[in-house]
Structure formats: C-alpha cells, structure tokens
N, C-alpha and C. Protein backbone atom coordinates (compact mmCIF):
# COMPACT_ATOMS: atom_id res chain seq x y z
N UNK A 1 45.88 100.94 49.34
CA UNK A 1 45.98 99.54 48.97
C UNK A 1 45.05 99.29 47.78
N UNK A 2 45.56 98.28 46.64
CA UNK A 2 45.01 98.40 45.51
C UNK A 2 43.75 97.18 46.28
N UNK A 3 42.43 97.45 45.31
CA UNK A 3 41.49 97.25 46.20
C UNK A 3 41.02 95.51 46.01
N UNK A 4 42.03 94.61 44.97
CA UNK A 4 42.06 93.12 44.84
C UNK A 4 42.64 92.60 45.73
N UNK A 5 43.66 93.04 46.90
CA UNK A 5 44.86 92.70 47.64
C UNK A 5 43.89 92.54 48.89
N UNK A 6 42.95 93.05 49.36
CA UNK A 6 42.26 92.38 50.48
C UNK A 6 41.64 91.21 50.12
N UNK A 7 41.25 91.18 49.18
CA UNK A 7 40.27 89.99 48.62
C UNK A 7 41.17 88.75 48.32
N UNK A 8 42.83 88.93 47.78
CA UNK A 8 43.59 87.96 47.64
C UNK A 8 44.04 87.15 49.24
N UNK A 9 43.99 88.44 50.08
CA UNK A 9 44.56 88.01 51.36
C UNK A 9 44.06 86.99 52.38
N UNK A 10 42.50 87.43 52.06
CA UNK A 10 41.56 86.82 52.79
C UNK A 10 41.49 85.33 52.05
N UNK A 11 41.80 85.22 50.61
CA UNK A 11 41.84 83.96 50.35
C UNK A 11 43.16 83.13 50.89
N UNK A 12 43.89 83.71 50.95
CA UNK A 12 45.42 82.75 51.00
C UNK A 12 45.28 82.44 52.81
N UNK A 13 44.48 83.48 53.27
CA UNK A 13 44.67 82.98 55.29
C UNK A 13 42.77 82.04 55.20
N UNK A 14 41.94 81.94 54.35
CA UNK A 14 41.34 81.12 54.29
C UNK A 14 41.54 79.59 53.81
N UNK A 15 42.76 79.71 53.12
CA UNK A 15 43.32 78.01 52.68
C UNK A 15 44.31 77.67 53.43
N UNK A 16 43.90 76.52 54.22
CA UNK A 16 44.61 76.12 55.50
C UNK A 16 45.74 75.68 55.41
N UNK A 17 46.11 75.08 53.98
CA UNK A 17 47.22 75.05 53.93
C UNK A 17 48.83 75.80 53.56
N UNK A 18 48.10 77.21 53.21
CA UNK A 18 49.19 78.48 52.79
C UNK A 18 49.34 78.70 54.22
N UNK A 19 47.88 79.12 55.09
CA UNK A 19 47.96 79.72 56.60
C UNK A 19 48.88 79.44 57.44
N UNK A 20 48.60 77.66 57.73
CA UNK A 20 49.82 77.22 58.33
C UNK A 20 51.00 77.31 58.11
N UNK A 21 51.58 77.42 57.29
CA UNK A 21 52.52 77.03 57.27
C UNK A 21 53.29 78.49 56.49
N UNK A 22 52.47 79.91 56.54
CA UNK A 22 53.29 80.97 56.99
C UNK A 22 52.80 81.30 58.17
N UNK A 23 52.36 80.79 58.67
CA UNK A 23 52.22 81.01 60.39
C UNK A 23 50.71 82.04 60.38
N UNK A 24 50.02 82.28 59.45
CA UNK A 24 48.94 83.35 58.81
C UNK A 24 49.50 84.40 59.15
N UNK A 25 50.89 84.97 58.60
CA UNK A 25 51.90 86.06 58.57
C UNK A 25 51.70 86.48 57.40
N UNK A 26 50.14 87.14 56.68
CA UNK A 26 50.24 87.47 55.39
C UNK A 26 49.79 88.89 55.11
N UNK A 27 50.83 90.11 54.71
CA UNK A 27 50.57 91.14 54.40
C UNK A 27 50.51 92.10 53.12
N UNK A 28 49.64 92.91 53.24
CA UNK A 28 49.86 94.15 51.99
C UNK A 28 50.84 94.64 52.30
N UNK A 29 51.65 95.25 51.55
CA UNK A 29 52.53 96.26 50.97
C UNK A 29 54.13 96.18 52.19
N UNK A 30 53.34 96.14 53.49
CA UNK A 30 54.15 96.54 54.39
C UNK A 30 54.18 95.21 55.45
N UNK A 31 55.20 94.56 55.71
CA UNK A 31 55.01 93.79 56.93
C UNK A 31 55.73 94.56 58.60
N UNK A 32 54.98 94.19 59.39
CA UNK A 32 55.65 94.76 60.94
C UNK A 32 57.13 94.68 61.00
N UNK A 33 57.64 95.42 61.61
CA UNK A 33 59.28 95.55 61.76
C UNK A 33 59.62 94.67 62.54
N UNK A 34 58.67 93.51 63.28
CA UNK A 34 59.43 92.65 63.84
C UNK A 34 60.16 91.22 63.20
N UNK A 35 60.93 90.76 63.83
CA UNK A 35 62.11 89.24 63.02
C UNK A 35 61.50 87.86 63.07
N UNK A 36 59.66 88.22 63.09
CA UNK A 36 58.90 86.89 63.11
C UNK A 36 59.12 85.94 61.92
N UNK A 37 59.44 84.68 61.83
CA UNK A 37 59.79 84.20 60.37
C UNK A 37 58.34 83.45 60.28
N UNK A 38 58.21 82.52 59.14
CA UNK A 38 57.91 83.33 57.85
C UNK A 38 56.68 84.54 57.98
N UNK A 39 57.14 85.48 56.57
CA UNK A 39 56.12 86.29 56.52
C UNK A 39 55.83 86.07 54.50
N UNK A 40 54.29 86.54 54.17
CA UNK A 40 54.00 87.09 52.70
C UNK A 40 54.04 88.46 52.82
N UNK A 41 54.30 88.85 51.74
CA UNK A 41 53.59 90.16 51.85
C UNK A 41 53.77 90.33 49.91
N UNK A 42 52.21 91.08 49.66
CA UNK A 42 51.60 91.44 48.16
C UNK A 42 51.27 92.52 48.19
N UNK A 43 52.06 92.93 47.17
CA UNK A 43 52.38 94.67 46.21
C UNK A 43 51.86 94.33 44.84
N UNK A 44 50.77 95.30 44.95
CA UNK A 44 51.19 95.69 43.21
C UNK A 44 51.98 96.79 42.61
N UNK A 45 52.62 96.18 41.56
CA UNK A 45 53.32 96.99 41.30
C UNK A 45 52.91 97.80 39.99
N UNK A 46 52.23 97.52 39.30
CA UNK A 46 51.35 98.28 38.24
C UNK A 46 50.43 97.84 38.24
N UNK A 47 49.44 98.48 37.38
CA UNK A 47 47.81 98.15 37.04
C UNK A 47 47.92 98.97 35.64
N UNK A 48 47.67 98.12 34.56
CA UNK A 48 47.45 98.31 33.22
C UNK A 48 45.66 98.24 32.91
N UNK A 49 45.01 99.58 32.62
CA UNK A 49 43.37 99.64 32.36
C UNK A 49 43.39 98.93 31.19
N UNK A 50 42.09 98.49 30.89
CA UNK A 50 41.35 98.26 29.99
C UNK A 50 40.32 99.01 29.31
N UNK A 51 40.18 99.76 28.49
CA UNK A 51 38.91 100.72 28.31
C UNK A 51 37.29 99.50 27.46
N UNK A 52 36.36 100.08 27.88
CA UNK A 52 35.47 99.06 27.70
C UNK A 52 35.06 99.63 26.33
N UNK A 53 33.91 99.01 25.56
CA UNK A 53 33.09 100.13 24.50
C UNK A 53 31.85 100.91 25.14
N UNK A 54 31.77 100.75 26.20
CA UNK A 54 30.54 101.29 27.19
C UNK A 54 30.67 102.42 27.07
N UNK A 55 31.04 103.59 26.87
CA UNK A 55 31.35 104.94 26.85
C UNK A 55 32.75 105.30 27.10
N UNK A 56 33.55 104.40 26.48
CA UNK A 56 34.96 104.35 26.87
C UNK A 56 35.46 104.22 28.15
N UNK A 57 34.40 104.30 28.95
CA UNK A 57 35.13 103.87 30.19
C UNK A 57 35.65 103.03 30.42
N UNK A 58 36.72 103.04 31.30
CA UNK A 58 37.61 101.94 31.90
C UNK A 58 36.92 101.26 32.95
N UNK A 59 37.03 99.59 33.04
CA UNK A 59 36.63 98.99 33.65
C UNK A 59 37.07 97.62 34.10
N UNK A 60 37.77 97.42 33.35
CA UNK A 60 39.16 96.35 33.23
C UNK A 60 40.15 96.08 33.72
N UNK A 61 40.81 95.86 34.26
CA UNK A 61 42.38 96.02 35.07
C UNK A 61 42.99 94.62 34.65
N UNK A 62 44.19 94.91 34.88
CA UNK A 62 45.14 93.74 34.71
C UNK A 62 46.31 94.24 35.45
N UNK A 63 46.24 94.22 37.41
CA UNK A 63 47.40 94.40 37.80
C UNK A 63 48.67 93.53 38.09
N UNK A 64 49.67 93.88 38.11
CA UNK A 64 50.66 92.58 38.28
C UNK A 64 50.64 92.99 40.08
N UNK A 65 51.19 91.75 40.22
CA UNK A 65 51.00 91.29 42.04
C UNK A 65 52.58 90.85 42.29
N UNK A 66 53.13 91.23 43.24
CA UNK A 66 54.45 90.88 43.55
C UNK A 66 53.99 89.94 45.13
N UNK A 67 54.32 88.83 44.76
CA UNK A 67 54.62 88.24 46.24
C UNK A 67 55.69 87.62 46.76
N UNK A 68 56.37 88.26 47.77
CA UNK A 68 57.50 88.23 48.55
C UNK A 68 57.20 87.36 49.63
N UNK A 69 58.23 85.95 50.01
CA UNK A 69 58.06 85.37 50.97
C UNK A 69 59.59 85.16 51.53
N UNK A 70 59.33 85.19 52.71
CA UNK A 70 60.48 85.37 53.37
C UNK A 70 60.65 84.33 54.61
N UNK A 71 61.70 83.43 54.77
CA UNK A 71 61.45 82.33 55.70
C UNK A 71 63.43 81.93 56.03
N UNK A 72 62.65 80.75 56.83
CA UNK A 72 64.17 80.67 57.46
C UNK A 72 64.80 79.30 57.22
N UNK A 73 64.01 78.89 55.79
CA UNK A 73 64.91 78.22 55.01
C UNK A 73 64.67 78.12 53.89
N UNK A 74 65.31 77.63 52.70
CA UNK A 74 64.81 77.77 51.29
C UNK A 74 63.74 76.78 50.71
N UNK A 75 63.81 75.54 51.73
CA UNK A 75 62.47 74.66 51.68
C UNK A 75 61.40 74.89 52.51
N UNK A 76 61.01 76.20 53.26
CA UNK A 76 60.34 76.32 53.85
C UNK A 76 59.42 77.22 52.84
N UNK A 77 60.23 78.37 52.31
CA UNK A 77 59.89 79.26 51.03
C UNK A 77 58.80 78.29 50.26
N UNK A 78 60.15 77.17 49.58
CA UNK A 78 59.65 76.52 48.42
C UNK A 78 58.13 76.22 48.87
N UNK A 79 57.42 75.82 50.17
CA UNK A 79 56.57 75.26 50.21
C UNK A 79 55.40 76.00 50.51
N UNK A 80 55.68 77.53 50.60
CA UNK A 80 54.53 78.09 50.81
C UNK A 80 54.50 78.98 49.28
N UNK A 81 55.61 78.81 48.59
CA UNK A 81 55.44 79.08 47.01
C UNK A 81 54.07 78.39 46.28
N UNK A 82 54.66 76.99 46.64
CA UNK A 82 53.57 76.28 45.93
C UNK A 82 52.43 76.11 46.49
N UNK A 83 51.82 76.56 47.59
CA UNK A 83 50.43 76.22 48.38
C UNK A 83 50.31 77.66 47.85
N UNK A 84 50.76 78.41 47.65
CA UNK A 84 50.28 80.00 47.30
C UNK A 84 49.44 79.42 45.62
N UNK A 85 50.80 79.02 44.71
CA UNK A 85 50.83 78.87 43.30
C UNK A 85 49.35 77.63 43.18
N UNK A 86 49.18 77.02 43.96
CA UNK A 86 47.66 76.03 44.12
C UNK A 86 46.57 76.24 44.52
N UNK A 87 46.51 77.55 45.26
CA UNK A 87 45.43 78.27 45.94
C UNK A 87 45.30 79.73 45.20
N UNK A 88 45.83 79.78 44.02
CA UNK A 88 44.98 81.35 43.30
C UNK A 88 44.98 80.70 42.52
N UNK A 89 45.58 79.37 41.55
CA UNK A 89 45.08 79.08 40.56
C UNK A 89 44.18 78.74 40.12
N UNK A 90 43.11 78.55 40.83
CA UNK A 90 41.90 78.45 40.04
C UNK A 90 40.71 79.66 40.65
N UNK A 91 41.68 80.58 41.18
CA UNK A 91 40.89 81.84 42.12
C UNK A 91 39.77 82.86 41.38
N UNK A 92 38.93 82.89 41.69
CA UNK A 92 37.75 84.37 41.15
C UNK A 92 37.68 84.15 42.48
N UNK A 93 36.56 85.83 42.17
CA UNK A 93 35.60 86.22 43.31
C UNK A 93 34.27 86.65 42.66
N UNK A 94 33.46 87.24 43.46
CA UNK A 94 32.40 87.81 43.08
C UNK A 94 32.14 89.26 43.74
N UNK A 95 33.25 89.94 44.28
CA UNK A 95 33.43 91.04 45.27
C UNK A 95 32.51 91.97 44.20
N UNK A 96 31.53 92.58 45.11
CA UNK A 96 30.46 93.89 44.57
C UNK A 96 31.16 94.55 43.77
N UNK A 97 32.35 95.10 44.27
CA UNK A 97 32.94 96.16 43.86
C UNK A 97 33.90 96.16 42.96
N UNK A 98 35.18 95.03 43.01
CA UNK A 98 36.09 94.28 42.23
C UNK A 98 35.96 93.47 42.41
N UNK A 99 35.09 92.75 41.01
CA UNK A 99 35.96 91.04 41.16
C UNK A 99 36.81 91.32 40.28
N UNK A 100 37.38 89.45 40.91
CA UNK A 100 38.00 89.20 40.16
C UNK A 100 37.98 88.08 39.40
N UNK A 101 38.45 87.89 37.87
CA UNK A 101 37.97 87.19 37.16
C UNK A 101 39.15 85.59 37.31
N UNK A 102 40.43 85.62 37.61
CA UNK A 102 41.36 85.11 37.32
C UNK A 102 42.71 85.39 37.89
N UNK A 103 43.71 85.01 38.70
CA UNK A 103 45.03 85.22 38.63
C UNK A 103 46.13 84.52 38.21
N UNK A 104 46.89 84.77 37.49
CA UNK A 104 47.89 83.70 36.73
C UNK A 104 49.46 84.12 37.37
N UNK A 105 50.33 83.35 37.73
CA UNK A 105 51.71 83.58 37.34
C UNK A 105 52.05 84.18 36.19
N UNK A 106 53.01 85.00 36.40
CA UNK A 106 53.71 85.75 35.66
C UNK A 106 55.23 85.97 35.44
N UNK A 107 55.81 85.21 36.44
CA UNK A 107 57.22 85.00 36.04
C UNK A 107 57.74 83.52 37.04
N UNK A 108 59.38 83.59 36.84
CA UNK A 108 59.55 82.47 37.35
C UNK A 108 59.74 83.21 38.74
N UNK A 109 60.53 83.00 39.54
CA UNK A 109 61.26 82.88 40.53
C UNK A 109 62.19 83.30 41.41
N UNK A 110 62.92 84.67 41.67
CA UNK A 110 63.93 85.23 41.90
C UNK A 110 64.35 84.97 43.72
N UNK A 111 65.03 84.35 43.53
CA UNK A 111 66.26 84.50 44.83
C UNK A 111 67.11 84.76 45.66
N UNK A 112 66.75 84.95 46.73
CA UNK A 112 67.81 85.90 47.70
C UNK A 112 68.38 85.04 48.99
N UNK A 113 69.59 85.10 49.27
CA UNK A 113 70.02 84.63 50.80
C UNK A 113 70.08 85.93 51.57
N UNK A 114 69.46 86.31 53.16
CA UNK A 114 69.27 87.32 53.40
C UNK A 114 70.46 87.04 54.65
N UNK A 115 71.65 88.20 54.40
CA UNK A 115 72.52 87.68 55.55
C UNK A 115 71.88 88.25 56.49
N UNK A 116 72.74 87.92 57.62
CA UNK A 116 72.27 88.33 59.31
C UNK A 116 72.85 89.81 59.94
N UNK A 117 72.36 90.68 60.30
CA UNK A 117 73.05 91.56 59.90
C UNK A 117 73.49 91.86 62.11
N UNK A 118 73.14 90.95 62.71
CA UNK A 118 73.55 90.92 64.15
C UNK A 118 74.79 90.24 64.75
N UNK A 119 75.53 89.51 63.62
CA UNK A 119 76.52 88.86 64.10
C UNK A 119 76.27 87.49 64.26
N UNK A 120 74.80 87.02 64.02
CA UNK A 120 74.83 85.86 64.17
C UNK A 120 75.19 84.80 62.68
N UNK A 121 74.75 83.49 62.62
CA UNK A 121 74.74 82.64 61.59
C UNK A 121 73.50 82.71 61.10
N UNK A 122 72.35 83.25 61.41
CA UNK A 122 70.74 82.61 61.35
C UNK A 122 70.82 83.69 59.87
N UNK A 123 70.81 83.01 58.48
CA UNK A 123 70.18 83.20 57.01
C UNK A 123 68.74 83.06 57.21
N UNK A 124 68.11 84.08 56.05
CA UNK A 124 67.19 83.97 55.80
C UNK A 124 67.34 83.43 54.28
N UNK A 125 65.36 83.23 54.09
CA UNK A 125 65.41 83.10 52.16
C UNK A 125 64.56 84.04 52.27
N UNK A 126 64.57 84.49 50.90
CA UNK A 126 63.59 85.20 50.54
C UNK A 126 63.50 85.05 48.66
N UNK A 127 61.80 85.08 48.40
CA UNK A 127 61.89 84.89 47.24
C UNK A 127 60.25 85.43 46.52
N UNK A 128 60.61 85.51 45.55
CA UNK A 128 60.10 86.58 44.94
C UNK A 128 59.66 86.42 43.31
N UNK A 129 58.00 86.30 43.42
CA UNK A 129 57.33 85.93 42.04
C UNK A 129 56.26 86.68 41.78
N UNK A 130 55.84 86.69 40.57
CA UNK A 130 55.31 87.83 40.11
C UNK A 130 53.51 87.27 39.34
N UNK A 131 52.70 87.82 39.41
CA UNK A 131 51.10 87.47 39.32
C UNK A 131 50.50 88.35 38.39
N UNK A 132 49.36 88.27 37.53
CA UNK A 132 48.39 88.86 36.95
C UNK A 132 47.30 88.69 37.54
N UNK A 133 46.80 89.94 37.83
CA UNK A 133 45.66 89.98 38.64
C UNK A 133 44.56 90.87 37.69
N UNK A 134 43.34 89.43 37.00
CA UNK A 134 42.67 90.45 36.46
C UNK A 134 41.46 90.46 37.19
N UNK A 135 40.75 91.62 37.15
CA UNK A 135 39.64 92.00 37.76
C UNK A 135 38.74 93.32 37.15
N UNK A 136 37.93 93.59 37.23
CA UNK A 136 36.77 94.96 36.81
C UNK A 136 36.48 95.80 37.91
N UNK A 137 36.02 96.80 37.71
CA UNK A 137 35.25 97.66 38.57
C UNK A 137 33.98 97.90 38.47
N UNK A 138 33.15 97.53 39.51
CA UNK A 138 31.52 97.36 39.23
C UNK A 138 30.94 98.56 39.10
C-alpha cells in the first residue's frame, strides 16, 4: 500500500460526514467480497518522482489516487462524492514519514450502472474520480 493511502483513510473515517454516510466502508486497494452497500475504496494508480537538488535525490511524489464509490443509488454516490471532494480539499498532514502537502481533483467523473448479476432488480452505481496526491519522503 502506497504509504499516503493510510493517512488519506484515516482522514475521510475521521470526517463525520464522509463516515456516515458510507457507512465508514472505506478501503485501500481491495474491498471484502461481501454485497455490503456503500463502499470507498483508494488506489493509486501511479506515482510520478520529483528529484530534489539535495544530491539528486528523490523526494517529491505526485501520486494520482483513484477513488471508487460504489452505492445503491446514484444520489447516494453523488453525496459521498462531494463530502469526499470537501474533506481533502483543503487536506495536509504532517506524517514523520510522508506528508502530505495537498490533494487536488484530477478529473471529472466516470459512470457506471452495475447490473445484478442474481436475477434480481437491485442496480448498483458506481463511480469513479481521479486525485493528485502530493507528498515527500522525510
């Protein structure tokens, strides 16, 4: 696990209003195989270095963050989109090891209807936006 994604996690189940209202169903990379609705879950999907002038070392990062939310309606999504999109925007840390300086949006929006694959009627949403996650290595 890239090592900003605990530090993002712990913020989004510390703001009471993302928590509630994914049920504090918020995971790295992998969520449980069970059909609990809603869930997050944050991937990165690259990390672009920065080299410093310090001895060229790298110390910089700029990873992108994929967050996937998945719920059991498309206004349920919409609303933990935006308590997500209100609660990193003005996000740092001061983590020893990685902070982080900033996270921004990075794209719009992508959309899915998730059929049912049991025979029933019960759709899911799922939807899917994309983050800059910058941070250093101490």
């Amino acid at each position: 696990m890239t090592r900003p994604i605990p530090q993002v996690i712990a913020r989004l189940k510390a703001d009471s209003s993302v928590n509630t209202l994914a049920s504090g169903r918020i995971f790295a990379d992998n969520p449980p195989q069970d059909d609990d609705l809603p869930f997050v879950v944050l991937t990165i999907v690259n990390t672009i270095a920065r080299p410093t002038v310090n001895n060229c070392q790298v110390k910089q990062y700029a990873s992108r963050m994929q967050v996937d939310i998945i719920c059991d309606t498309r206004s349920q999504a919409e609303q933990i989109q935006e308590a997500i999109e209100d609660s990193l925007g003005e996000y740092s840390s001061t983590d020893a090891t990685h902070p982080i300086q900033g996270i921004t949006v990075d794209s719009g929006t992508s959309w899915q209807i998730l059929e049912p694959t049991d025979g029933s009627d019960q759709r899911g949403y799922w939807c899917s936006q994309e983050y800059f996650i910058n941070y250093s290595r101490g």
